[in-house]
C-alpha atoms as a PDB file:
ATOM      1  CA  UNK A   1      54.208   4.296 -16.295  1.00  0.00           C
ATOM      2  CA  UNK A   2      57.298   3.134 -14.254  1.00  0.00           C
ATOM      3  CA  UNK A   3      60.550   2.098 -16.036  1.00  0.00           C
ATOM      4  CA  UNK A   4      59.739  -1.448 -15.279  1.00  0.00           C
ATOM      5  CA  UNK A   5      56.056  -1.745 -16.189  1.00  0.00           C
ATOM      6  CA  UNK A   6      56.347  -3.474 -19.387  1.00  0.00           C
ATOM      7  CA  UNK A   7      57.025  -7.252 -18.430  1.00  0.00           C
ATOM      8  CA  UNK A   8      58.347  -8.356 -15.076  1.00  0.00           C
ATOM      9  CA  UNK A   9      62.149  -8.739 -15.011  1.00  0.00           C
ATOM     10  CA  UNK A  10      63.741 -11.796 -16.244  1.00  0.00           C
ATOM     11  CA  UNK A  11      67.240 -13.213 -15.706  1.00  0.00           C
ATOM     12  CA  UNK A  12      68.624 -11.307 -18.672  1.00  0.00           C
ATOM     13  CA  UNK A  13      68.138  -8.006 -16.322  1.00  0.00           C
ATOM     14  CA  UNK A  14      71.707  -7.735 -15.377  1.00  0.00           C
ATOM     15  CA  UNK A  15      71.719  -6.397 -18.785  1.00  0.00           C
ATOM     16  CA  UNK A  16      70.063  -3.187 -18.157  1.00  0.00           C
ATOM     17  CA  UNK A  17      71.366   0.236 -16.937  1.00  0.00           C
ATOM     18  CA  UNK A  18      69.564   2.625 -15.197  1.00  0.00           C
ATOM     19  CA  UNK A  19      70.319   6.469 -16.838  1.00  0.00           C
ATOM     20  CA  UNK A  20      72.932   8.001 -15.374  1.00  0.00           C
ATOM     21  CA  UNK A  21      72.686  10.382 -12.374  1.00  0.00           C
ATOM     22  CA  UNK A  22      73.898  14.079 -13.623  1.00  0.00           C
ATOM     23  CA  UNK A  23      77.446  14.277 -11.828  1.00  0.00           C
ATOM     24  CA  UNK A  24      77.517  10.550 -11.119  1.00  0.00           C
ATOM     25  CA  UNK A  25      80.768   9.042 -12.942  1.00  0.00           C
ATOM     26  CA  UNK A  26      80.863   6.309 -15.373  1.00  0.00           C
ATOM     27  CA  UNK A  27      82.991   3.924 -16.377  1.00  0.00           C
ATOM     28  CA  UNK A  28      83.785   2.344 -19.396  1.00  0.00           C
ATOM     29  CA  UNK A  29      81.479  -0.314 -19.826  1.00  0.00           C
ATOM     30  CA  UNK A  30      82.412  -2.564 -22.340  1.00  0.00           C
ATOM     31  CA  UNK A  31      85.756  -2.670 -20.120  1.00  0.00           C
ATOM     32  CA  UNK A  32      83.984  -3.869 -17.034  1.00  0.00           C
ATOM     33  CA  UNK A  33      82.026  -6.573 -18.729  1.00  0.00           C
ATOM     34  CA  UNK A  34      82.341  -9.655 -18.639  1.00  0.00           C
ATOM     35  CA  UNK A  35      83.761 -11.960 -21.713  1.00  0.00           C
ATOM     36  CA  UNK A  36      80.818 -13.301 -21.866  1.00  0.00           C
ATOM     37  CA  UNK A  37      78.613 -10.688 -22.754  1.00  0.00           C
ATOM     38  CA  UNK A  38      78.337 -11.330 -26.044  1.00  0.00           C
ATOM     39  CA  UNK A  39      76.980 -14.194 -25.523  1.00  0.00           C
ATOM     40  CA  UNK A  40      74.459 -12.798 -23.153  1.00  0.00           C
ATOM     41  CA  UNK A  41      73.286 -10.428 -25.174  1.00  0.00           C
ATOM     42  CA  UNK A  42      72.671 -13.422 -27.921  1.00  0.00           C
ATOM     43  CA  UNK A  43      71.219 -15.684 -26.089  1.00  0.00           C
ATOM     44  CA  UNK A  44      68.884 -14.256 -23.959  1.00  0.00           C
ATOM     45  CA  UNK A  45      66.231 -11.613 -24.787  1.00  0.00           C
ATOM     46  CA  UNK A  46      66.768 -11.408 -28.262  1.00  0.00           C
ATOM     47  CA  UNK A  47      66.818 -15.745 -28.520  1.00  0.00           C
ATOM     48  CA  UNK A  48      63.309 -15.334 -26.310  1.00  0.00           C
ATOM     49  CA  UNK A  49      62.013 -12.983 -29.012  1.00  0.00           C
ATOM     50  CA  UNK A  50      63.133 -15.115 -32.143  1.00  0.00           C
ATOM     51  CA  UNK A  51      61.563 -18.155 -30.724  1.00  0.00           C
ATOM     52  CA  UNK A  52      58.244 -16.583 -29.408  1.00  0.00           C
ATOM     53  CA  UNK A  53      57.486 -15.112 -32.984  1.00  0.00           C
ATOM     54  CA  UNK A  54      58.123 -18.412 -34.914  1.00  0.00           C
ATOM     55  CA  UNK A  55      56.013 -19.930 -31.793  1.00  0.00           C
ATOM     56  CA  UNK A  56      53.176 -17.410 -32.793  1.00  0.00           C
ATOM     57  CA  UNK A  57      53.704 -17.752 -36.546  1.00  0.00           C
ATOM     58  CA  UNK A  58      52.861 -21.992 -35.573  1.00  0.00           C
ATOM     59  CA  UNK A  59      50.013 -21.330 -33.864  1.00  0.00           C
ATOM     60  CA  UNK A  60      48.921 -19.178 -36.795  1.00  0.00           C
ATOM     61  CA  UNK A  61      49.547 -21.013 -39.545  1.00  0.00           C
ATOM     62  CA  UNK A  62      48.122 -23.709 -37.727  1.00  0.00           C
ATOM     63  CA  UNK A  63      44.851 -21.810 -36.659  1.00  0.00           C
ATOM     64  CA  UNK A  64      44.096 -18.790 -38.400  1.00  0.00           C
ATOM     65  CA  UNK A  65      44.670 -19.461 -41.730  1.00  0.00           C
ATOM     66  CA  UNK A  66      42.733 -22.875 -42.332  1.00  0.00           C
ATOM     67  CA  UNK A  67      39.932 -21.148 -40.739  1.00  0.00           C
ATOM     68  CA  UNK A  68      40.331 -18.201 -43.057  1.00  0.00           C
ATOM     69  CA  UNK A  69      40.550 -20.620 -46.107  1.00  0.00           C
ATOM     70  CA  UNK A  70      37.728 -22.471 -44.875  1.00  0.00           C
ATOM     71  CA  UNK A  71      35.381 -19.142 -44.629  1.00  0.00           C
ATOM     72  CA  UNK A  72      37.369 -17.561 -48.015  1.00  0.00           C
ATOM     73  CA  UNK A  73      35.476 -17.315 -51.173  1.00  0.00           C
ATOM     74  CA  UNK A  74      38.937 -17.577 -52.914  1.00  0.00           C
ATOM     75  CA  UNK A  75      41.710 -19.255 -51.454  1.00  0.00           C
ATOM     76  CA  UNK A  76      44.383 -17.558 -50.347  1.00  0.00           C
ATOM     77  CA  UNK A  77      47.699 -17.556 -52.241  1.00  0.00           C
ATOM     78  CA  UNK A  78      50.825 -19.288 -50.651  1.00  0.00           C
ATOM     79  CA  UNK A  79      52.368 -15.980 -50.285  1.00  0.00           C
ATOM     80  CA  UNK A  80      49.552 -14.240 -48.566  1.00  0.00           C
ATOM     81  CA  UNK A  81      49.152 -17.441 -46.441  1.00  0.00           C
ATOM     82  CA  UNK A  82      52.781 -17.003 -45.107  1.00  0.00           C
ATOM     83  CA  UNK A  83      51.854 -13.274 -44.210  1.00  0.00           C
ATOM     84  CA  UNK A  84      48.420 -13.843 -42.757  1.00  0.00           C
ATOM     85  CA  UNK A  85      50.459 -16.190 -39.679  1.00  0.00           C
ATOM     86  CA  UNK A  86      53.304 -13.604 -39.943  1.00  0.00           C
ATOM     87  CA  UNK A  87      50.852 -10.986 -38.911  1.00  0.00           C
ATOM     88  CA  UNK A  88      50.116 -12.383 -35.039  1.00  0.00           C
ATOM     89  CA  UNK A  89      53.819 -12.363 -34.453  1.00  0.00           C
ATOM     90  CA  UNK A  90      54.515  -8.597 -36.241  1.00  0.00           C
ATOM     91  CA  UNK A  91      51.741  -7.032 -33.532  1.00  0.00           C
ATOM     92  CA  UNK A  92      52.802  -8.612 -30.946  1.00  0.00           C
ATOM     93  CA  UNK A  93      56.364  -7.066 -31.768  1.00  0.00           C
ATOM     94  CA  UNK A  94      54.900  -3.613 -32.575  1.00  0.00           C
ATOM     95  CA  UNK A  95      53.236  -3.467 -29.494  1.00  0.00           C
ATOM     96  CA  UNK A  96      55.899  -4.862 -27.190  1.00  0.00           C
ATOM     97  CA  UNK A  97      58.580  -2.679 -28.784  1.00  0.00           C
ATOM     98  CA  UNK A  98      56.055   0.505 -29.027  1.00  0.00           C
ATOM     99  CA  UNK A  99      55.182   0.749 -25.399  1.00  0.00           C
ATOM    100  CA  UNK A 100      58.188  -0.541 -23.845  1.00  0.00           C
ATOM    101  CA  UNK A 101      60.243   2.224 -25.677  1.00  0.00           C
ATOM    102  CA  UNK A 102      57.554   5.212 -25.262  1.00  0.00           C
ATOM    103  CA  UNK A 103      57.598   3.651 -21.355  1.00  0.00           C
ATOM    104  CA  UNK A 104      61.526   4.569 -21.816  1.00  0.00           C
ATOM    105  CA  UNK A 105      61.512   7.729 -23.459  1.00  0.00           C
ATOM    106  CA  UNK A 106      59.267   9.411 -21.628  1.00  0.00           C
ATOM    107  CA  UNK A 107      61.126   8.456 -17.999  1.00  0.00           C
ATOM    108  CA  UNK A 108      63.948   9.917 -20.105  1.00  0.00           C
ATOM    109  CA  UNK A 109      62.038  12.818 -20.490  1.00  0.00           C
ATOM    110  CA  UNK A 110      61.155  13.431 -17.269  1.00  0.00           C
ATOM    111  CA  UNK A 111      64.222  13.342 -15.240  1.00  0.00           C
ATOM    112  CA  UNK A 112      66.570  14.913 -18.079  1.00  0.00           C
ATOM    113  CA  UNK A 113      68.529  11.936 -19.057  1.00  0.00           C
ATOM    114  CA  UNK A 114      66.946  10.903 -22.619  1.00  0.00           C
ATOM    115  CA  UNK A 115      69.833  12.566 -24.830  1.00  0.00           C
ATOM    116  CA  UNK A 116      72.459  11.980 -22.519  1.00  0.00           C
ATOM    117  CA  UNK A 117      75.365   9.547 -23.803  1.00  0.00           C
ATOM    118  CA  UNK A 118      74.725   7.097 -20.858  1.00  0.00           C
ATOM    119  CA  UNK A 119      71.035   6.980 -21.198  1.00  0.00           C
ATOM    120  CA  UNK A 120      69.509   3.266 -20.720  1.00  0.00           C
ATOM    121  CA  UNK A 121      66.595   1.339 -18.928  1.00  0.00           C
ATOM    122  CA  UNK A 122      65.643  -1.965 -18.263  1.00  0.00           C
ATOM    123  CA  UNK A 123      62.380  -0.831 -21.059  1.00  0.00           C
ATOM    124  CA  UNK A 124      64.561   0.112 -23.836  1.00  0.00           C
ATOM    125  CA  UNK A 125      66.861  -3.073 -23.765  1.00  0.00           C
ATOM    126  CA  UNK A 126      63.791  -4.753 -23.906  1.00  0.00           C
ATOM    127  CA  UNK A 127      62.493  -2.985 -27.288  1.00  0.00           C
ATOM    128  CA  UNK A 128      65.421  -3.063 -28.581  1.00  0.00           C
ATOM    129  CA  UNK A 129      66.207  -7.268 -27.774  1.00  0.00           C
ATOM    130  CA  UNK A 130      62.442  -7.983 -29.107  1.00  0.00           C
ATOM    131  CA  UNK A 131      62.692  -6.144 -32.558  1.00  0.00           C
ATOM    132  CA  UNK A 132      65.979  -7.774 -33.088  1.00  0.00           C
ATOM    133  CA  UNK A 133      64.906 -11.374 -32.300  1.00  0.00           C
ATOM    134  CA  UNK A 134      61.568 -10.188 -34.325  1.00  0.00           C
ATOM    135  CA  UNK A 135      63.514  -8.631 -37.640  1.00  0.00           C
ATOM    136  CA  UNK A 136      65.853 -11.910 -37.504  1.00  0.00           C
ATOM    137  CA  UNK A 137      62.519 -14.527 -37.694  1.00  0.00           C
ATOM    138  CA  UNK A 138      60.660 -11.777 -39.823  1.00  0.00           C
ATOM    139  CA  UNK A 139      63.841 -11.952 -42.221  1.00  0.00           C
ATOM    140  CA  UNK A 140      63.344 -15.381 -42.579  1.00  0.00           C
ATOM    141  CA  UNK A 141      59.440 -14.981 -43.516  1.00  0.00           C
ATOM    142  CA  UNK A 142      60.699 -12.507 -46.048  1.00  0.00           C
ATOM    143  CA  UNK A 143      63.167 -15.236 -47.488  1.00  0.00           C
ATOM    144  CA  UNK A 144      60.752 -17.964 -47.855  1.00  0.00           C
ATOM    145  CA  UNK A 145      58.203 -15.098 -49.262  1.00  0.00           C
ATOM    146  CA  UNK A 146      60.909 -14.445 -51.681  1.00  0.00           C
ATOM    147  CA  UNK A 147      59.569 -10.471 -53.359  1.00  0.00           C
ATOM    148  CA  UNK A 148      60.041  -8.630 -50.261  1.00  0.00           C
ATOM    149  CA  UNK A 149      61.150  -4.522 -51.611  1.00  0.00           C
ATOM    150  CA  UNK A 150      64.680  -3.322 -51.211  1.00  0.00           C
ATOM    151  CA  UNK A 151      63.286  -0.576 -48.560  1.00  0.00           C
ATOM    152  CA  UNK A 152      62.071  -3.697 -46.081  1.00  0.00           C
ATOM    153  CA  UNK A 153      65.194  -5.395 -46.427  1.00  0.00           C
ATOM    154  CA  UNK A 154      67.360  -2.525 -45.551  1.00  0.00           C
ATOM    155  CA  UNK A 155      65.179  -1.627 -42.603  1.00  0.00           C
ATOM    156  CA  UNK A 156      65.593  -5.173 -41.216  1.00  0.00           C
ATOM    157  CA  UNK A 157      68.913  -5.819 -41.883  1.00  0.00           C
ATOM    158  CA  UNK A 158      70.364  -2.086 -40.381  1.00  0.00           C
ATOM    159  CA  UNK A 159      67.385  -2.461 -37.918  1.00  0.00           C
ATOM    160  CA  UNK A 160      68.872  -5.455 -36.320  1.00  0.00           C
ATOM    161  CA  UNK A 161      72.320  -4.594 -36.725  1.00  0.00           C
ATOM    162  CA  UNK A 162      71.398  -1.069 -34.298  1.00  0.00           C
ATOM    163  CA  UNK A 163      69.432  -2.650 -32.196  1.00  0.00           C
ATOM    164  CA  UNK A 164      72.112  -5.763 -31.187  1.00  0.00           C
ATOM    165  CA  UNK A 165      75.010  -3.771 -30.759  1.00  0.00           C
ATOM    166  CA  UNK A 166      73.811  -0.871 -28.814  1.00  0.00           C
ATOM    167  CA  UNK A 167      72.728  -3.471 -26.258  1.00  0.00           C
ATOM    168  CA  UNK A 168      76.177  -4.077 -25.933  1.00  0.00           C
ATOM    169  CA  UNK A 169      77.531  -0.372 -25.867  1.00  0.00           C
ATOM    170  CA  UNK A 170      74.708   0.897 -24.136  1.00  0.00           C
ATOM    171  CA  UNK A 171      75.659   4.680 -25.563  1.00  0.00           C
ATOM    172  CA  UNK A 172      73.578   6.778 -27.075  1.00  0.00           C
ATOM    173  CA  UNK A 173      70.757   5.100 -26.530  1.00  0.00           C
ATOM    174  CA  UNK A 174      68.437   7.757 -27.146  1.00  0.00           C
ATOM    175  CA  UNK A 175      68.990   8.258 -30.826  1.00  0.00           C
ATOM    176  CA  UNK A 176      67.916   4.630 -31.744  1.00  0.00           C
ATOM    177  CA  UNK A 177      65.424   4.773 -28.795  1.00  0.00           C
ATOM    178  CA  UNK A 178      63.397   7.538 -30.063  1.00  0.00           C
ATOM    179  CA  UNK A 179      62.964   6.206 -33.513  1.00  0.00           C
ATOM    180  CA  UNK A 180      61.366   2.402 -31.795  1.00  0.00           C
ATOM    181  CA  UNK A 181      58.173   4.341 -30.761  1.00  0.00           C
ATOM    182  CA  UNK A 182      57.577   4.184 -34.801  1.00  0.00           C
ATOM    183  CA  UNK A 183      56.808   0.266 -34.295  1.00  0.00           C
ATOM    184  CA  UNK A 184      53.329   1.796 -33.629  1.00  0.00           C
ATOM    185  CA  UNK A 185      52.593   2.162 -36.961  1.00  0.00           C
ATOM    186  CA  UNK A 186      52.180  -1.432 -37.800  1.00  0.00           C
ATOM    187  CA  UNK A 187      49.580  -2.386 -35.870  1.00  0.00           C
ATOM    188  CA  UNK A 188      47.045  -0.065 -38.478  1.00  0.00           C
ATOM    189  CA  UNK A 189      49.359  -1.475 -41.554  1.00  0.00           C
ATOM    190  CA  UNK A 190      48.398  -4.978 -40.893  1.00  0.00           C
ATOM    191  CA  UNK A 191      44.776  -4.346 -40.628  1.00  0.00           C
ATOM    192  CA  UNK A 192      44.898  -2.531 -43.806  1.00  0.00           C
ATOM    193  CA  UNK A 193      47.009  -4.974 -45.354  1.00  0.00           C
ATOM    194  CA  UNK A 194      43.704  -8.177 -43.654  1.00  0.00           C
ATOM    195  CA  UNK A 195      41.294  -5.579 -45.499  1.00  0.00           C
ATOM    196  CA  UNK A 196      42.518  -5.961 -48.729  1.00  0.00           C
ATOM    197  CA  UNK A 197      43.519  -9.561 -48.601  1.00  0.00           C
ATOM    198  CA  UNK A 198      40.360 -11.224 -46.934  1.00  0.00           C
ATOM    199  CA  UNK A 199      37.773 -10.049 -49.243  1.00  0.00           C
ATOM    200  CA  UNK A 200      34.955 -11.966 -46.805  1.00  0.00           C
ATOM    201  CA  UNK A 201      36.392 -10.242 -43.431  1.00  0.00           C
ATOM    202  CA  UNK A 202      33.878  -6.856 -42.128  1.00  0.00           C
ATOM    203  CA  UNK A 203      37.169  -4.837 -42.862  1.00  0.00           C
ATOM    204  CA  UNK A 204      36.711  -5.313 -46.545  1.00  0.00           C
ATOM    205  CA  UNK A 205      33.851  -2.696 -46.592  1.00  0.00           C
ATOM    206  CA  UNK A 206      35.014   0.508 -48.918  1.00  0.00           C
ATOM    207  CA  UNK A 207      34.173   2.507 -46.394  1.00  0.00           C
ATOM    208  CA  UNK A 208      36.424   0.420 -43.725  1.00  0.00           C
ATOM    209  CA  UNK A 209      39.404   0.982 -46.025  1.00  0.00           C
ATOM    210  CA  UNK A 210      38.825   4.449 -46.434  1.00  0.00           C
ATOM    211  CA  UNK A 211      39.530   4.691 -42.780  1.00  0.00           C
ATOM    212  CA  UNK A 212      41.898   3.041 -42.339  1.00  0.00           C
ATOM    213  CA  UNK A 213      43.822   5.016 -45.396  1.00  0.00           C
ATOM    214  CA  UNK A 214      43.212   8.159 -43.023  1.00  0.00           C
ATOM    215  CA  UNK A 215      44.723   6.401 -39.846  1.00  0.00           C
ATOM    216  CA  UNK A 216      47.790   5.102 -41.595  1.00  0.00           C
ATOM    217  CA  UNK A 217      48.107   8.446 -43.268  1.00  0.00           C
ATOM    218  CA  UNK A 218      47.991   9.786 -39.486  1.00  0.00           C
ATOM    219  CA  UNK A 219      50.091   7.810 -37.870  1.00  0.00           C
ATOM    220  CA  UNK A 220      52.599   7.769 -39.999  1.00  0.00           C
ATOM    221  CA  UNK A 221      52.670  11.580 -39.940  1.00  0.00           C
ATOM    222  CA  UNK A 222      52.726  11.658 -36.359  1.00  0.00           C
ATOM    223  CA  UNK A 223      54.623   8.813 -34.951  1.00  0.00           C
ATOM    224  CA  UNK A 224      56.772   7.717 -37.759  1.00  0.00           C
ATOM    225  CA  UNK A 225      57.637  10.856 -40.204  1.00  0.00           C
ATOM    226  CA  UNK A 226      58.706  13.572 -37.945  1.00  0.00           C
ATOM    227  CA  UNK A 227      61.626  11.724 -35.498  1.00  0.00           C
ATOM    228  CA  UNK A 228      64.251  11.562 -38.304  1.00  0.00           C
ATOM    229  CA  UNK A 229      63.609  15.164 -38.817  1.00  0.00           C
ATOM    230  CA  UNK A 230      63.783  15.924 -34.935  1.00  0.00           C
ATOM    231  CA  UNK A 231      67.133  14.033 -34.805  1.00  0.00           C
ATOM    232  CA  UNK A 232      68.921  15.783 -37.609  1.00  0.00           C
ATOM    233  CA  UNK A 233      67.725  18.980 -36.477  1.00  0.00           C
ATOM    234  CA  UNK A 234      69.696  18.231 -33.085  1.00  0.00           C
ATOM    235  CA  UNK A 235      72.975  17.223 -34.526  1.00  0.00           C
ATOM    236  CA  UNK A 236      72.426  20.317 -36.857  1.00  0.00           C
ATOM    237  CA  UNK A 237      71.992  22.403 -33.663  1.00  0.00           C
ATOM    238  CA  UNK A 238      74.581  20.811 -31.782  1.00  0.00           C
ATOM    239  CA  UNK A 239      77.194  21.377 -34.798  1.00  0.00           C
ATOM    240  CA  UNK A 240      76.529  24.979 -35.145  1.00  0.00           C
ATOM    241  CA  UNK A 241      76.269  25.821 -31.778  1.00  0.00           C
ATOM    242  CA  UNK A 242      78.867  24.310 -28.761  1.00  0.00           C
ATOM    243  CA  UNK A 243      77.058  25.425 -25.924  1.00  0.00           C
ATOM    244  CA  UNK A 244      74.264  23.200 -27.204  1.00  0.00           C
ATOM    245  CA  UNK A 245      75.921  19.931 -27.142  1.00  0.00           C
ATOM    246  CA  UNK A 246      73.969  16.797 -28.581  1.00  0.00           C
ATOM    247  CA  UNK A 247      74.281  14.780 -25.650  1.00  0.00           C
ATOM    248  CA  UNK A 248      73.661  16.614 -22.864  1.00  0.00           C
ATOM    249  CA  UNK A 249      76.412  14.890 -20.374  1.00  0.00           C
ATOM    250  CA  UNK A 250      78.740  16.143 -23.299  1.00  0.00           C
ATOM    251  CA  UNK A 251      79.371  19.843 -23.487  1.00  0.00           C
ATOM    252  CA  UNK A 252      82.267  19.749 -26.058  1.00  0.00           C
ATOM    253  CA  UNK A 253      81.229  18.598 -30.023  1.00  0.00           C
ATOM    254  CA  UNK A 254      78.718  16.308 -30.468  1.00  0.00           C
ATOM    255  CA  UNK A 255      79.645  12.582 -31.156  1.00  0.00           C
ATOM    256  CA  UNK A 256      83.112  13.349 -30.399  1.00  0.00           C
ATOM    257  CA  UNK A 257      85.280   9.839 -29.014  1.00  0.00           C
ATOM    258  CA  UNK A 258      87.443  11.902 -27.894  1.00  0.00           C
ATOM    259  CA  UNK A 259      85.352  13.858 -25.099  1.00  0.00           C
ATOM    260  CA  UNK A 260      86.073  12.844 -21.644  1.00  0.00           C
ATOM    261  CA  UNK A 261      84.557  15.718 -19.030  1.00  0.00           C
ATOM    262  CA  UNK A 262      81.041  16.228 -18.416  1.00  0.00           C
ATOM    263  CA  UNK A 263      79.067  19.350 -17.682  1.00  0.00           C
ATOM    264  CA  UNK A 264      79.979  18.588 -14.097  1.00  0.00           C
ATOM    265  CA  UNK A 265      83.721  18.056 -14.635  1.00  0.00           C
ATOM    266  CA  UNK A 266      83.458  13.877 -13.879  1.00  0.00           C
ATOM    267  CA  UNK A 267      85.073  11.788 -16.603  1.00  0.00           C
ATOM    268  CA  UNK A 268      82.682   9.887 -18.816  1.00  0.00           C
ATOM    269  CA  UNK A 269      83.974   6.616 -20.783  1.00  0.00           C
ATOM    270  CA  UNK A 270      85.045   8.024 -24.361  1.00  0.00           C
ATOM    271  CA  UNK A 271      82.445   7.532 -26.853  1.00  0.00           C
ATOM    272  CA  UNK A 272      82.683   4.049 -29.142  1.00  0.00           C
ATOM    273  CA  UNK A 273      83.577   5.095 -32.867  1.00  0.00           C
ATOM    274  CA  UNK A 274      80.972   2.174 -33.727  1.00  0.00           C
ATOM    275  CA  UNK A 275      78.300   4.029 -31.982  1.00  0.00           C
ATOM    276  CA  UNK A 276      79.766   7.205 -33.007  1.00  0.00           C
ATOM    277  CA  UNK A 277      79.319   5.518 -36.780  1.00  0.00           C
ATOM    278  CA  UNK A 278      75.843   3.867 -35.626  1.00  0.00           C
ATOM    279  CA  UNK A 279      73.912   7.287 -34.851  1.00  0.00           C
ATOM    280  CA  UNK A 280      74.697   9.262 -38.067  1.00  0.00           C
ATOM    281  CA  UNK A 281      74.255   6.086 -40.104  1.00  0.00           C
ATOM    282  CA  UNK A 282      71.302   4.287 -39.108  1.00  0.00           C
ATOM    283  CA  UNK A 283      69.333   7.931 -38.479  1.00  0.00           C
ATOM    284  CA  UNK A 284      70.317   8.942 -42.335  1.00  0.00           C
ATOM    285  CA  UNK A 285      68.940   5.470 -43.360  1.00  0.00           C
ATOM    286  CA  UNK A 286      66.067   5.653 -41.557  1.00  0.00           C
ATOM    287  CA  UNK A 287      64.630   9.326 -42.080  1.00  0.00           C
ATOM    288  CA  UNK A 288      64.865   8.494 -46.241  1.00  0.00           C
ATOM    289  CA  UNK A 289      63.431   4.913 -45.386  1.00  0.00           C
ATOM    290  CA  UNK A 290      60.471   6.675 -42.818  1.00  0.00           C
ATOM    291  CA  UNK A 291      59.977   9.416 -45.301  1.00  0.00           C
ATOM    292  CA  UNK A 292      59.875   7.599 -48.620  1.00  0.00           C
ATOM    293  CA  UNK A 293      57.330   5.175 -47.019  1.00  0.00           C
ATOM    294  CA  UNK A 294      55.145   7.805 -45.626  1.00  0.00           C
ATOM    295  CA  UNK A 295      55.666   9.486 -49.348  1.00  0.00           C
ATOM    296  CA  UNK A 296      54.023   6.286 -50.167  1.00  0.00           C
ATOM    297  CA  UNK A 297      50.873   6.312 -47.852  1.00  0.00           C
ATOM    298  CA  UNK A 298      49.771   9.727 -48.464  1.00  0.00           C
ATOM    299  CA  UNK A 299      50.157   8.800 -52.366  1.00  0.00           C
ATOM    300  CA  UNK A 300      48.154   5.547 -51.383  1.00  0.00           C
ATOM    301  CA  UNK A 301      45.483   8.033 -49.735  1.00  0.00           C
ATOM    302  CA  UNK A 302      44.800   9.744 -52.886  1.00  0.00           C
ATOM    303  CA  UNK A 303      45.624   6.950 -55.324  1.00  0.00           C
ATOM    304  CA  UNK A 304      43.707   3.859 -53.653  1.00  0.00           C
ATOM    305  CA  UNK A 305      44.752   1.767 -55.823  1.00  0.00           C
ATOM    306  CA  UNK A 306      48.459   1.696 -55.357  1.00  0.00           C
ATOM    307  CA  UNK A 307      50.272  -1.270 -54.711  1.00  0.00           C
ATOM    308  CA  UNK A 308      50.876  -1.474 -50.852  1.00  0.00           C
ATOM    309  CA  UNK A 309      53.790  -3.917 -51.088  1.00  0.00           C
ATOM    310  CA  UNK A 310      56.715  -1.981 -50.286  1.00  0.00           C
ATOM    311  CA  UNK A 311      55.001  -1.054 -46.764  1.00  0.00           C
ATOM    312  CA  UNK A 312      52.578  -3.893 -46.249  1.00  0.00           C
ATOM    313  CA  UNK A 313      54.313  -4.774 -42.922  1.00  0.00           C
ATOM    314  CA  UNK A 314      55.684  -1.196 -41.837  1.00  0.00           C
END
């Protein structure tokens, strides 16, 4: 899968940076950009993403659940209403942010460049621009819903906060990156979440649920549970160990704004303290967050009848 194979390229895609060649200097830059950058990054992808999932939520609300009501033996409650049209916009997201950021990691992979400090693609700004817009309109869904859990709302709120202000530092990309692929996980969530709701639908079958227990379990083990692991494990190797640098264009101490020469003796632009900040933050936050929730789905496994609302939407 090429770098650009997700959607074709749009006018926002001046934003994007290819990775950086090994040896190829860099400059700083948020001191090259424009002033209006900012509002670039505002009103572009992540404006496109907001408006497409309240678009989708329309059409759903508007289409799929009269029809549901219509074919329900018992209506559906206001609150499960709101989520039924939420869930056309949520896979949309989870697929467009999935494969756009496995489409970016693994050209990372390939050519070296996915833990280097300068790492970014046209792919990953567009994961990352679609689950902000997303988490802004799914924030608003979780207003109006009104008993969202703590977990959700902290996962939104840090989740858009990451993923709009590395598009405008576009450094470090990888450590957010890596964690997007998770996205994944939603798609078997929200048919778990249809199987319990629509009573009528063929998902409702015991023995339909019982699968789908097993393929959240397994996702979640596999795609969502271990990269919070993966990425403490590197800044743990990284600290003990200076020859094995976190970011691989950075030979001296990992995460350190200070550090100026790369591997290859060209100067780099000094690391931002708010990405610095960004990386050991939001991957603490989101290893408890991916770990307590996939606490809760093996639980779930076993104990069927547990509650499902802290992760309904996860």
């Amino acid at each position: 899968m090429s770098q650009h194979s997700c959607a074709p390229p749009t006018e926002d895609a001046s934003l994007a940076v290819r990775p950086a060649r090994p040896g190829k200097p860099v400059g700083d830059v948020r001191a090259k950009a424009p002033a209006s950058t900012l509002g670039r990054v505002v009103g572009s992808r992540i404006t496109h993403a907001f408006v497409a999932s309240a678009l989708l939520h329309i059409i759903a609300q508007r289409l799929a659940v009269p029809w549901v009501q219509a074919r329900a033996a018992k209506a559906l409650s206001p609150g499960d209403a709101l989520y039924l049209a939420q869930k056309l916009p949520s896979t949309v997201n989870a697929l467009v942010v999935g494969l756009c950021s496995s489409a970016a990691i693994a050209s990372g992979l390939r050519d070296g460049t996915l833990f280097s400090s300068t790492f970014y693609s046209d792919n990953l700004d567009r994961a990352f621009a679609n689950q902000a817009g997303f988490m802004l309109y799914d924030m608003c869904v979780m207003a109006l819903h009104g008993r969202e859990s703590a977990s959700v709302w902290i996962h939104h709120v840090f989740g858009f906060l990451g993923t709009f202000l590395i598009r405008i530092y576009k450094q470090g990309a990888g450590v957010p990156g890596v964690f997007a692929p998770s996205e994944l996980t939603v798609l078997v969530s929200n048919l778990l979440w249809a199987a319990r709701k629509l009573p009528d639908s063929s998902l409702a079958a015991a023995s339909v649920q019982a699968r789908l227990l097993r393929l959240r379990a397994l996702v979640f083990l596999l795609i969502r549970f271990p990269v919070g692991p993966y990425v403490i494990a590197r800044f743990g190797r990284s600290l003990l160990d200076p020859k094995a640098p976190f970011f691989t264009d950075r030979p001296t101490r990992p995460l350190h704004s200070g550090a100026k020469e790369s591997q290859q003796d060209e100067i780099l632009a000094p690391l931002s303290s708010v990405v610095v900040f960004g990386c050991f933050f939001n991957t603490a936050v989101f290893t408890l967050l991916n770990t307590s929730w996939t606490i809760q789905v093996l639980q779930s496994l076993i104990r069927t009848s547990r509650s499902e609302k802290p992760i309904h939407h996860i």
